[in-house]
PDB file of N, CA and C in Angstrom:
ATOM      1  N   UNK A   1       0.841  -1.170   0.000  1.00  0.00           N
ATOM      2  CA  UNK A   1       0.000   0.000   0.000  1.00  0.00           C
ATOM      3  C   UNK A   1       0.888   1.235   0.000  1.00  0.00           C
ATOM      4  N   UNK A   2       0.597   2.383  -0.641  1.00  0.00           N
ATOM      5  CA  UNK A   2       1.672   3.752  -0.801  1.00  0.00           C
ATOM      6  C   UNK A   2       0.228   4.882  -0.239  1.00  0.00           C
ATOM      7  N   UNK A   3       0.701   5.484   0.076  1.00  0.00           N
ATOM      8  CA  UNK A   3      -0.297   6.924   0.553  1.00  0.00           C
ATOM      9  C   UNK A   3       0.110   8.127  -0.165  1.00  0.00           C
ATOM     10  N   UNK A   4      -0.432   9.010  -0.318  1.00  0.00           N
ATOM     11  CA  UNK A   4      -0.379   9.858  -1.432  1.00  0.00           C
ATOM     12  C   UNK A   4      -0.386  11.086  -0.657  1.00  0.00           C
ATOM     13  N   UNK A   5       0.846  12.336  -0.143  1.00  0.00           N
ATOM     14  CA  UNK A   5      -0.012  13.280   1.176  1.00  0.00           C
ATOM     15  C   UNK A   5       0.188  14.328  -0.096  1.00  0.00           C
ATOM     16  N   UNK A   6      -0.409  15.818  -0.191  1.00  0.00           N
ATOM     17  CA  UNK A   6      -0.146  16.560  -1.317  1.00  0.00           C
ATOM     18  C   UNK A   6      -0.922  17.808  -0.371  1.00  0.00           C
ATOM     19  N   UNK A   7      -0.208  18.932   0.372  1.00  0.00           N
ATOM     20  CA  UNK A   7      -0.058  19.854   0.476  1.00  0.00           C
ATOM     21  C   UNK A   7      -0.368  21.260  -0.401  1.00  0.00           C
ATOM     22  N   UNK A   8      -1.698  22.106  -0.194  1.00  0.00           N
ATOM     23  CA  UNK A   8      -1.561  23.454  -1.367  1.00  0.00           C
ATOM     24  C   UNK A   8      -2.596  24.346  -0.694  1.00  0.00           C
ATOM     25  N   UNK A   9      -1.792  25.428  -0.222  1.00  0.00           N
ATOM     26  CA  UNK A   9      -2.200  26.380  -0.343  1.00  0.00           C
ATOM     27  C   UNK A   9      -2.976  27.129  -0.996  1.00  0.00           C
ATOM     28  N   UNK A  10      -4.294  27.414  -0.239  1.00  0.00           N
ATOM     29  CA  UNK A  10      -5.097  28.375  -1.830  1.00  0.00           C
ATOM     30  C   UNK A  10      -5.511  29.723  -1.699  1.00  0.00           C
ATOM     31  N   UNK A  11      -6.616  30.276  -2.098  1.00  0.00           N
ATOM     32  CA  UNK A  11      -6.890  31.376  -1.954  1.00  0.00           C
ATOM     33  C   UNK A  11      -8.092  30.886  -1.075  1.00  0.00           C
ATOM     34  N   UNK A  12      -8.522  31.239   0.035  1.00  0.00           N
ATOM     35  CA  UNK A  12      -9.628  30.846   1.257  1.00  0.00           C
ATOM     36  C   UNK A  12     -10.664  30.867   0.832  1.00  0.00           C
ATOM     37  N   UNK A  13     -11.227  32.281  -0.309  1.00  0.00           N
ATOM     38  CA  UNK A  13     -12.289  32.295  -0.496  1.00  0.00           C
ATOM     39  C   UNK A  13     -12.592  31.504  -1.593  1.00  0.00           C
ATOM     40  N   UNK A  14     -11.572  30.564  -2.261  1.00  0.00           N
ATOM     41  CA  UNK A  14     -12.493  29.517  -3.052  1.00  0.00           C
ATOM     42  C   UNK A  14     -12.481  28.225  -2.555  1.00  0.00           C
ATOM     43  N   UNK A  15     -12.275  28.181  -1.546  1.00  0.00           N
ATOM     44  CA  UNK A  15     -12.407  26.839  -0.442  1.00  0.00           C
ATOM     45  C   UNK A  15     -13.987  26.241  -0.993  1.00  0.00           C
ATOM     46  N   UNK A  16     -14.958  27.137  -0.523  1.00  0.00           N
ATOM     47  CA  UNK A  16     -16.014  26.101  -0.960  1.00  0.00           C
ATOM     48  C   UNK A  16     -16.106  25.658  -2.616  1.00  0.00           C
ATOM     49  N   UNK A  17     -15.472  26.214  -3.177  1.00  0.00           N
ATOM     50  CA  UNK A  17     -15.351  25.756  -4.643  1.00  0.00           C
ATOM     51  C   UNK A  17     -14.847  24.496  -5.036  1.00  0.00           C
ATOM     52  N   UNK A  18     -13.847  24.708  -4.025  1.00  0.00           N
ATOM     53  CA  UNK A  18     -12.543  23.410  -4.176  1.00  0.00           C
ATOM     54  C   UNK A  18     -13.250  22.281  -3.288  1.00  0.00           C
ATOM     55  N   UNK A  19     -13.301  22.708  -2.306  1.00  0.00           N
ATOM     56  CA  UNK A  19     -14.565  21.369  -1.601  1.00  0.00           C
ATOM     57  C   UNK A  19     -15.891  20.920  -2.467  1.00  0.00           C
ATOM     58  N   UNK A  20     -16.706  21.792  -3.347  1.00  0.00           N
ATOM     59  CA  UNK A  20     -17.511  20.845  -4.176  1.00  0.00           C
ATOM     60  C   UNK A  20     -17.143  20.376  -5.054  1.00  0.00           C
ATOM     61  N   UNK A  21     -16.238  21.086  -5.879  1.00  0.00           N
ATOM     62  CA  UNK A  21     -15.353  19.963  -7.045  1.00  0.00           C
ATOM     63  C   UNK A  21     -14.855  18.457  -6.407  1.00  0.00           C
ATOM     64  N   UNK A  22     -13.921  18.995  -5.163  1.00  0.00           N
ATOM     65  CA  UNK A  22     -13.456  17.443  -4.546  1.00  0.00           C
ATOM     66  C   UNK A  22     -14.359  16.313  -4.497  1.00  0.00           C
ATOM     67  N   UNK A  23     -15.572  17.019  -3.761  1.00  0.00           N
ATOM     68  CA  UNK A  23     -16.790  16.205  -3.611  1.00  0.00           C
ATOM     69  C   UNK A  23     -17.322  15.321  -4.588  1.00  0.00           C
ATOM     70  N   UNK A  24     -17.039  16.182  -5.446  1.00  0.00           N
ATOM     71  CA  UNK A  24     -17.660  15.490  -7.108  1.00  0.00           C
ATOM     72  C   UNK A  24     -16.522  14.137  -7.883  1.00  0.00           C
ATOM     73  N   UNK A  25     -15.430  14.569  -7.510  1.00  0.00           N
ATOM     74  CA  UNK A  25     -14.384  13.964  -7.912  1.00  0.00           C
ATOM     75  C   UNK A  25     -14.244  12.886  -7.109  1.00  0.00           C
ATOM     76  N   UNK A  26     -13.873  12.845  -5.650  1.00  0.00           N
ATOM     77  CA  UNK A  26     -13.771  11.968  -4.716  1.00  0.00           C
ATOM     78  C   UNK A  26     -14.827  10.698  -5.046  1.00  0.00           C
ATOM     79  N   UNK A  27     -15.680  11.236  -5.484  1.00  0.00           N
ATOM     80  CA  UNK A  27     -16.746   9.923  -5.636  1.00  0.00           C
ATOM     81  C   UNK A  27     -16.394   8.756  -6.698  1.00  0.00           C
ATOM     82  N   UNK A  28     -16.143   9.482  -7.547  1.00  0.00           N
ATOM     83  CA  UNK A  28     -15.359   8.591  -9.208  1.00  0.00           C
ATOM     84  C   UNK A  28     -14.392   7.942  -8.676  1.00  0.00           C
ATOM     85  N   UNK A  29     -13.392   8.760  -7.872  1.00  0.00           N
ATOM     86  CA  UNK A  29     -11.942   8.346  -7.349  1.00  0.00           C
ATOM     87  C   UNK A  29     -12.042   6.665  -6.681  1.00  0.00           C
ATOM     88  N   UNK A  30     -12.841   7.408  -6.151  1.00  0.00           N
ATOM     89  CA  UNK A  30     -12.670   6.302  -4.597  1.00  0.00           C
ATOM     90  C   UNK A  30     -13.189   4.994  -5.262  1.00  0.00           C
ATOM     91  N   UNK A  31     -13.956   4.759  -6.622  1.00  0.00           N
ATOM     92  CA  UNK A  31     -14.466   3.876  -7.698  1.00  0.00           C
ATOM     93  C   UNK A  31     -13.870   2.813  -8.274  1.00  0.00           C
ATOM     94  N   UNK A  32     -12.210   3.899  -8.145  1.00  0.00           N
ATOM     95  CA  UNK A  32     -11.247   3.742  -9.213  1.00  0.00           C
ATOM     96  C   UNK A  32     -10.480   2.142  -8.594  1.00  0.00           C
ATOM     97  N   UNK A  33      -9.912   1.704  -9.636  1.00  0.00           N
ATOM     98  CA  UNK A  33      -9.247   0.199  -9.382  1.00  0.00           C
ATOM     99  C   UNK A  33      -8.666   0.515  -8.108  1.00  0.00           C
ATOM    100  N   UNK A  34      -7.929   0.106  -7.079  1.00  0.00           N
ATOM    101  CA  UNK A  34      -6.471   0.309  -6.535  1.00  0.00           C
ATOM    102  C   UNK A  34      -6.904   1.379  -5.255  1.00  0.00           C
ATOM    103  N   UNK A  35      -8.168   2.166  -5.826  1.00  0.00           N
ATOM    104  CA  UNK A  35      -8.218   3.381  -4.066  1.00  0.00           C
ATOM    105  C   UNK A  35      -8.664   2.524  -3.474  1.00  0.00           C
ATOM    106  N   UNK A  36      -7.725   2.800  -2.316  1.00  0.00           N
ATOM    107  CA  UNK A  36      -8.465   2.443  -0.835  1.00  0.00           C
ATOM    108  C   UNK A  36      -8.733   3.870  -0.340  1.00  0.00           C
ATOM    109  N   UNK A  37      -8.326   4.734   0.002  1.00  0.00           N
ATOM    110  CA  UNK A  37      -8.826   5.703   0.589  1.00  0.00           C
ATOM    111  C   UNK A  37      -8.823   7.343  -0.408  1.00  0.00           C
ATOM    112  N   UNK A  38      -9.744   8.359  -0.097  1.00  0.00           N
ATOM    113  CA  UNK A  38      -9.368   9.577  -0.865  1.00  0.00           C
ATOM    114  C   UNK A  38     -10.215  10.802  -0.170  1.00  0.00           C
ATOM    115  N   UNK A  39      -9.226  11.761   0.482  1.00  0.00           N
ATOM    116  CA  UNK A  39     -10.179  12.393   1.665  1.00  0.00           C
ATOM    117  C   UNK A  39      -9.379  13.540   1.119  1.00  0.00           C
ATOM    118  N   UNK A  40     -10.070  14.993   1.497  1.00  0.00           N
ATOM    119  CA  UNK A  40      -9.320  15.926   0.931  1.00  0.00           C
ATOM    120  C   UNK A  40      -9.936  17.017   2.974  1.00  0.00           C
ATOM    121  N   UNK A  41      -8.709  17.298   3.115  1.00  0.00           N
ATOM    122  CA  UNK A  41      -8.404  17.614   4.286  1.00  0.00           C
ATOM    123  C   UNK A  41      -8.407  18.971   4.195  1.00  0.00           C
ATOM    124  N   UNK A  42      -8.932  19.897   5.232  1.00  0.00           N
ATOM    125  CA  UNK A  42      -8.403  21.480   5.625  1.00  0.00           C
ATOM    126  C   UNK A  42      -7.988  21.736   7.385  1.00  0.00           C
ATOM    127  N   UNK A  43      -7.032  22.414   6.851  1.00  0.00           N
ATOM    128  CA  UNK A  43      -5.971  23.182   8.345  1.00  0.00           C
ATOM    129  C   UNK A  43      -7.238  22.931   9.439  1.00  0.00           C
ATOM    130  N   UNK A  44      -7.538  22.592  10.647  1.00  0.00           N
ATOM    131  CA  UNK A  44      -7.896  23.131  11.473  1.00  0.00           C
ATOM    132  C   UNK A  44      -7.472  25.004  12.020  1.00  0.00           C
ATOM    133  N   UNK A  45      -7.930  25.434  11.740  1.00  0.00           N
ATOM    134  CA  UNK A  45      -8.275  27.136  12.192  1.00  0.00           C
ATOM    135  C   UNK A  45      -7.418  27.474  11.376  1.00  0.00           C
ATOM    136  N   UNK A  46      -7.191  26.907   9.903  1.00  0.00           N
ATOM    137  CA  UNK A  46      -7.000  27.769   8.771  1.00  0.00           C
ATOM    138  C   UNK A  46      -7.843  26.964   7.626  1.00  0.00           C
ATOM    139  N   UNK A  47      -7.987  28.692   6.667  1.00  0.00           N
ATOM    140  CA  UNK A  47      -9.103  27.662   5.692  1.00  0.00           C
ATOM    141  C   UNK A  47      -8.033  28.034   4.062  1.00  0.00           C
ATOM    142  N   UNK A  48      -6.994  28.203   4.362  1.00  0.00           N
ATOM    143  CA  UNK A  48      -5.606  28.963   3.088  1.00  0.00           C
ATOM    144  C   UNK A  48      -5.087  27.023   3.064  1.00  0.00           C
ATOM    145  N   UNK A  49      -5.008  26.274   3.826  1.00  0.00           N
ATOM    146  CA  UNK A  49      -4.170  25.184   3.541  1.00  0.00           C
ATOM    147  C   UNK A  49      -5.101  23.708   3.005  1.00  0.00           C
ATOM    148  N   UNK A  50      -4.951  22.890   1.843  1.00  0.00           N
ATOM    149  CA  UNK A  50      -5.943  21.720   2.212  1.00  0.00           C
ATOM    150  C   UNK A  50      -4.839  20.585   1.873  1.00  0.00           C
ATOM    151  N   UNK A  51      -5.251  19.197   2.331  1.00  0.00           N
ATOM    152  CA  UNK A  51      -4.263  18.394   2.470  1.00  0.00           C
ATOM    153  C   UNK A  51      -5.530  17.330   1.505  1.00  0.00           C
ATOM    154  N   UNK A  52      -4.713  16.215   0.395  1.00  0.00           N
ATOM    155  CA  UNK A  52      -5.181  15.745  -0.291  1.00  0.00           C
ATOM    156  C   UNK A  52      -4.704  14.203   0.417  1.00  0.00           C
ATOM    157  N   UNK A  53      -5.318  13.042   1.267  1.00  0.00           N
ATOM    158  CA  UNK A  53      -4.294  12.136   2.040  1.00  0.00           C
ATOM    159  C   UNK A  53      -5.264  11.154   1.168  1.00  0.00           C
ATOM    160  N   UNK A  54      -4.480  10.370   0.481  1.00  0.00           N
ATOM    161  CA  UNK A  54      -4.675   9.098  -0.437  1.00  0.00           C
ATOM    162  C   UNK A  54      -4.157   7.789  -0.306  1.00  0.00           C
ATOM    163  N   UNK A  55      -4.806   6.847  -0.326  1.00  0.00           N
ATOM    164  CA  UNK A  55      -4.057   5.263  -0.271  1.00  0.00           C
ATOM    165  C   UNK A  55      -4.807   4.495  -1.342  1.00  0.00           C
ATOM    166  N   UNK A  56      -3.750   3.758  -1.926  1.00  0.00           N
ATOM    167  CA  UNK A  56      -3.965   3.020  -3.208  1.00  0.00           C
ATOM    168  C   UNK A  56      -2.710   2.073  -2.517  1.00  0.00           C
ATOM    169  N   UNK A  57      -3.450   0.962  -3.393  1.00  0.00           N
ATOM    170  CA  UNK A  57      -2.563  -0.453  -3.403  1.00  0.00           C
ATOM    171  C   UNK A  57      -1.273  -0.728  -3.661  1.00  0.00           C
ATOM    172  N   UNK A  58      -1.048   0.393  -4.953  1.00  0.00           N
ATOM    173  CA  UNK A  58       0.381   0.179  -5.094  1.00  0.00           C
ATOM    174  C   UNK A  58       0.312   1.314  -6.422  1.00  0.00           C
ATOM    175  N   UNK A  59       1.691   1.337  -6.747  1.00  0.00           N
ATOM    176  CA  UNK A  59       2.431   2.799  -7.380  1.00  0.00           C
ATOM    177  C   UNK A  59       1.494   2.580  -8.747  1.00  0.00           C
ATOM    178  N   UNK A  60       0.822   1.306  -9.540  1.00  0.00           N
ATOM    179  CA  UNK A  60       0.492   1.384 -10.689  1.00  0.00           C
ATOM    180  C   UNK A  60      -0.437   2.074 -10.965  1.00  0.00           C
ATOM    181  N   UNK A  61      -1.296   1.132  -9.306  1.00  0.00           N
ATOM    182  CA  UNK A  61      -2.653   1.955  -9.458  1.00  0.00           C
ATOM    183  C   UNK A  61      -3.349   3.628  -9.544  1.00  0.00           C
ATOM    184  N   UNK A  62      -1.931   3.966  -8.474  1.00  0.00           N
ATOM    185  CA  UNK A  62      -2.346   5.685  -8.486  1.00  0.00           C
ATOM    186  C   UNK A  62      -1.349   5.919  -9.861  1.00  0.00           C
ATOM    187  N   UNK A  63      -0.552   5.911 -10.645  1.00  0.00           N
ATOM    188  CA  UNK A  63      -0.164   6.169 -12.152  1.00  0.00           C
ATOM    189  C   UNK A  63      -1.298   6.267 -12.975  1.00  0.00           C
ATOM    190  N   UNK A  64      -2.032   5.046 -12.599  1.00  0.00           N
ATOM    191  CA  UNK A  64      -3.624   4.703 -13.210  1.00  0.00           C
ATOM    192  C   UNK A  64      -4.514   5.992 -13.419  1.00  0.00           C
ATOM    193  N   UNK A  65      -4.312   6.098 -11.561  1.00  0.00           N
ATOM    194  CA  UNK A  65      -5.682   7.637 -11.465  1.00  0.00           C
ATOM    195  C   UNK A  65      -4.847   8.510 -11.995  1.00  0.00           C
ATOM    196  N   UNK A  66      -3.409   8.986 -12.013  1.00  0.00           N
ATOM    197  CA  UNK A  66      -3.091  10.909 -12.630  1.00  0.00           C
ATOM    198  C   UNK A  66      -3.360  10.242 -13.610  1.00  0.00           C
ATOM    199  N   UNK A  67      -2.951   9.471 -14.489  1.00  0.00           N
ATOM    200  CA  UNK A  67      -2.985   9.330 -15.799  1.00  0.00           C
ATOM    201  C   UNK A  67      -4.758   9.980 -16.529  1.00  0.00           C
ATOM    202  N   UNK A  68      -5.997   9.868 -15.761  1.00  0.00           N
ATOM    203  CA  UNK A  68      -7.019   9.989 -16.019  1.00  0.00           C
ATOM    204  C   UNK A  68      -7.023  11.631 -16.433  1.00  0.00           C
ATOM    205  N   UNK A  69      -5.728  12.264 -15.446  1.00  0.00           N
ATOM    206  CA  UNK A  69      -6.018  13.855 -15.818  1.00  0.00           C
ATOM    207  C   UNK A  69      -5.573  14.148 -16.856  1.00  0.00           C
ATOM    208  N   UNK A  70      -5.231  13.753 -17.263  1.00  0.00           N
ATOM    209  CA  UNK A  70      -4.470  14.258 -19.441  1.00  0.00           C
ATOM    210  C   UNK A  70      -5.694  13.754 -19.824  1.00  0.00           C
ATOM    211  N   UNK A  71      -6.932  13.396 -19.400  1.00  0.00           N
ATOM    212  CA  UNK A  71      -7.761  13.047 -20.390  1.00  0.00           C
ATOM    213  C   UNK A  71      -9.089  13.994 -20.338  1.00  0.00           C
ATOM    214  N   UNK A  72      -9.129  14.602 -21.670  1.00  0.00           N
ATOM    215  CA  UNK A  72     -10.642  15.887 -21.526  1.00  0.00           C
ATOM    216  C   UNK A  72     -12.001  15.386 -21.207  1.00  0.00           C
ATOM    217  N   UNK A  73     -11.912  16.056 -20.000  1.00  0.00           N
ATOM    218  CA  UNK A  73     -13.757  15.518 -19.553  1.00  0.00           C
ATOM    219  C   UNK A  73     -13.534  14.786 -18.969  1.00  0.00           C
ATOM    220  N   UNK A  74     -12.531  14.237 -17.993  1.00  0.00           N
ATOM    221  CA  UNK A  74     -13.048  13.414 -16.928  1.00  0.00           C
ATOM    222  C   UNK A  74     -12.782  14.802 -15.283  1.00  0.00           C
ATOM    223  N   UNK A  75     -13.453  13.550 -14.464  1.00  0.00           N
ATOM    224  CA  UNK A  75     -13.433  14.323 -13.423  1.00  0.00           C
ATOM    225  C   UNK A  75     -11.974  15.262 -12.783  1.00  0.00           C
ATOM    226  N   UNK A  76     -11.089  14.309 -13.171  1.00  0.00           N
ATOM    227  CA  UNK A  76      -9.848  14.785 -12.356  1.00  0.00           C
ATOM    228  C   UNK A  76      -9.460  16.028 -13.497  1.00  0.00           C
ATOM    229  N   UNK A  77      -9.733  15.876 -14.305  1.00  0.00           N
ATOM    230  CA  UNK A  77      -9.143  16.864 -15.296  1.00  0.00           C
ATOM    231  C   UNK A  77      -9.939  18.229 -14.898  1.00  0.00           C
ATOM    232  N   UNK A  78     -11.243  18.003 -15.064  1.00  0.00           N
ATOM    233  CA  UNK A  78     -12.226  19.186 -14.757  1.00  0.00           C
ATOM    234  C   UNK A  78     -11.976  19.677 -13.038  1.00  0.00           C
ATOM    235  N   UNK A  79     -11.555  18.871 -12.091  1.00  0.00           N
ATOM    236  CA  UNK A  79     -10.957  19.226 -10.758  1.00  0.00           C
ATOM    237  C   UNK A  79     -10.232  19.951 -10.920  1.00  0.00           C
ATOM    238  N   UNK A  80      -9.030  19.829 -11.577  1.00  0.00           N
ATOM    239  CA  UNK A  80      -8.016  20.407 -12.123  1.00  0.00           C
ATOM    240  C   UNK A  80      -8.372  22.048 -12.662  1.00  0.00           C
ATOM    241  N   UNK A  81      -9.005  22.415 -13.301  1.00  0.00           N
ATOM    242  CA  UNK A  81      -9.688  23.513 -13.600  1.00  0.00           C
ATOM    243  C   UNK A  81      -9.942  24.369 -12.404  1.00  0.00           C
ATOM    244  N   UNK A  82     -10.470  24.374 -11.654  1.00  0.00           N
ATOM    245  CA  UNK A  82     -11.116  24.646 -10.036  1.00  0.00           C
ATOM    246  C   UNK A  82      -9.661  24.872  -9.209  1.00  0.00           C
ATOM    247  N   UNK A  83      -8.953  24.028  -8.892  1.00  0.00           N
ATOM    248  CA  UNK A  83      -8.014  24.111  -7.925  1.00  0.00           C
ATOM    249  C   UNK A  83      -6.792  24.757  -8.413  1.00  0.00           C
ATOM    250  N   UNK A  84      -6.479  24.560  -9.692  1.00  0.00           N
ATOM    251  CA  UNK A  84      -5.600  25.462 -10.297  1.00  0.00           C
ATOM    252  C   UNK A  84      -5.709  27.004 -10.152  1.00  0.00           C
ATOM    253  N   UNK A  85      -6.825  27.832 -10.641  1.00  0.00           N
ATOM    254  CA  UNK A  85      -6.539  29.305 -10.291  1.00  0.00           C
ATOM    255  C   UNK A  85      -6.369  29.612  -8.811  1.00  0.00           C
ATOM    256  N   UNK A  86      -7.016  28.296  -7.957  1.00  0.00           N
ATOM    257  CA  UNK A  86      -7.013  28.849  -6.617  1.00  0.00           C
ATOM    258  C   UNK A  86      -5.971  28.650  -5.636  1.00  0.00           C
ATOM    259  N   UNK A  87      -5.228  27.805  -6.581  1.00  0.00           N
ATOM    260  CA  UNK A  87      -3.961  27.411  -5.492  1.00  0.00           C
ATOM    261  C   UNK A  87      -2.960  29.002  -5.637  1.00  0.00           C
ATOM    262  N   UNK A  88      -2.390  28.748  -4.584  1.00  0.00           N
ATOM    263  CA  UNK A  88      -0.642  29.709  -4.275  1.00  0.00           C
ATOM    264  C   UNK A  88       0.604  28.976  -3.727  1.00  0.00           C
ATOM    265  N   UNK A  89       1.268  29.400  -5.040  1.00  0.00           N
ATOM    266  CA  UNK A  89       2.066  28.726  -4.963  1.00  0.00           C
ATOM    267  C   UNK A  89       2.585  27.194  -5.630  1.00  0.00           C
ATOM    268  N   UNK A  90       3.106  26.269  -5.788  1.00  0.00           N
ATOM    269  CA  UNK A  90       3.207  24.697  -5.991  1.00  0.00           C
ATOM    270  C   UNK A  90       2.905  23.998  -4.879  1.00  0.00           C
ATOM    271  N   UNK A  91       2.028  22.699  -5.263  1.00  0.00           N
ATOM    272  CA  UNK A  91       1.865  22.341  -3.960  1.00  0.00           C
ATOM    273  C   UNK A  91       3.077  21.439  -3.695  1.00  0.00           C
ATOM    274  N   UNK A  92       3.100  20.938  -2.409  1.00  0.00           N
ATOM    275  CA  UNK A  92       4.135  19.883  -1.804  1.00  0.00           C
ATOM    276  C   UNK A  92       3.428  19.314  -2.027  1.00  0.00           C
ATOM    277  N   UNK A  93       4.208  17.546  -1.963  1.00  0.00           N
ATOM    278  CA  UNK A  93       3.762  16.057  -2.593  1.00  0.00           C
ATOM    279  C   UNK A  93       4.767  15.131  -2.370  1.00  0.00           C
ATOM    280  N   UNK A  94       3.990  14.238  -1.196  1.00  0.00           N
ATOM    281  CA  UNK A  94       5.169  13.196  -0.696  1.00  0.00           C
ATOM    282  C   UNK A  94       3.848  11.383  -1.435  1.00  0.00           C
ATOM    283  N   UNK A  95       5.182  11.134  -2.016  1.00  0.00           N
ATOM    284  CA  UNK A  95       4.876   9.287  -2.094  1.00  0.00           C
ATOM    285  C   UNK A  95       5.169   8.674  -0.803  1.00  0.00           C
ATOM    286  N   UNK A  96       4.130   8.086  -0.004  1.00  0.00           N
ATOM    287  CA  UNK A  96       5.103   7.143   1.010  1.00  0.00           C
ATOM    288  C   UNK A  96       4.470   5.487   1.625  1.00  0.00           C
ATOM    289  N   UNK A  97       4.972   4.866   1.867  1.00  0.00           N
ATOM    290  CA  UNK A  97       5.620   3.536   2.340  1.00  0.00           C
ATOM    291  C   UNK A  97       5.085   3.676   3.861  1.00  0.00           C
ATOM    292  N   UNK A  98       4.325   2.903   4.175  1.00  0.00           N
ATOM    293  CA  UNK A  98       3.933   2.205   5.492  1.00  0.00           C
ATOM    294  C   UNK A  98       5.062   1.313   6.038  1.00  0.00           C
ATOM    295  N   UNK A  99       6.087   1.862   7.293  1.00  0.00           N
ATOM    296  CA  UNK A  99       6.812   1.476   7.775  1.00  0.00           C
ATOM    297  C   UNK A  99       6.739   0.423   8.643  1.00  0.00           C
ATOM    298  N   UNK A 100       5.793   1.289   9.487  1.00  0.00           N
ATOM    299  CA  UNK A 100       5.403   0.078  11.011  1.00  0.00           C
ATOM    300  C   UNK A 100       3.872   0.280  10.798  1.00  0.00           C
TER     301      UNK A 100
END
């Protein structure tokens, strides 16, 4: 299993934007071969930070899901639309390995 953590800063006031797109997206996601989990997280007593925390089976499967965003008209692509003007900055993005 690999977890997916992805860090981004946005602009606050399109938080609820970015939360109904997620909403919309998360549903397809979580569909997808390989998710086990897909939750899209905000700062406690900040609403500028959201955390994207993902688990899939293994490295193919999440290759599987970005791969869906080069493609026009699906969900992740049209997500993509939404979170892009609103982010600041690049987000951070760790791959990681269940130790213990």
């Amino acid at each position: 299993m690999v977890h997916m953590i992805t860090v981004v800063k946005v602009d606050e006031e399109r938080l609820d934007d970015i939360a109904a797109a997620a909403a919309k997206l998360a549903e397809g996601v979580r569909a997808e071969d390989g998710c086990i989990s897909y939750q899209l997280l905000r700062t406690v007593g900040a609403r500028d930070t959201v955390i994207f925390l993902e688990a899939w089976e293994s490295l193919e499967a999440f290759g599987a899901h970005v791969a869906l965003g080069e493609e026009a008209g699906t969900p992740l692509q049209e997500f993509g639309t939404v979170i892009g003007p609103a982010s600041l900055g690049e987000p951070l993005h760790w791959d990681a390995e269940v130790l213990v």
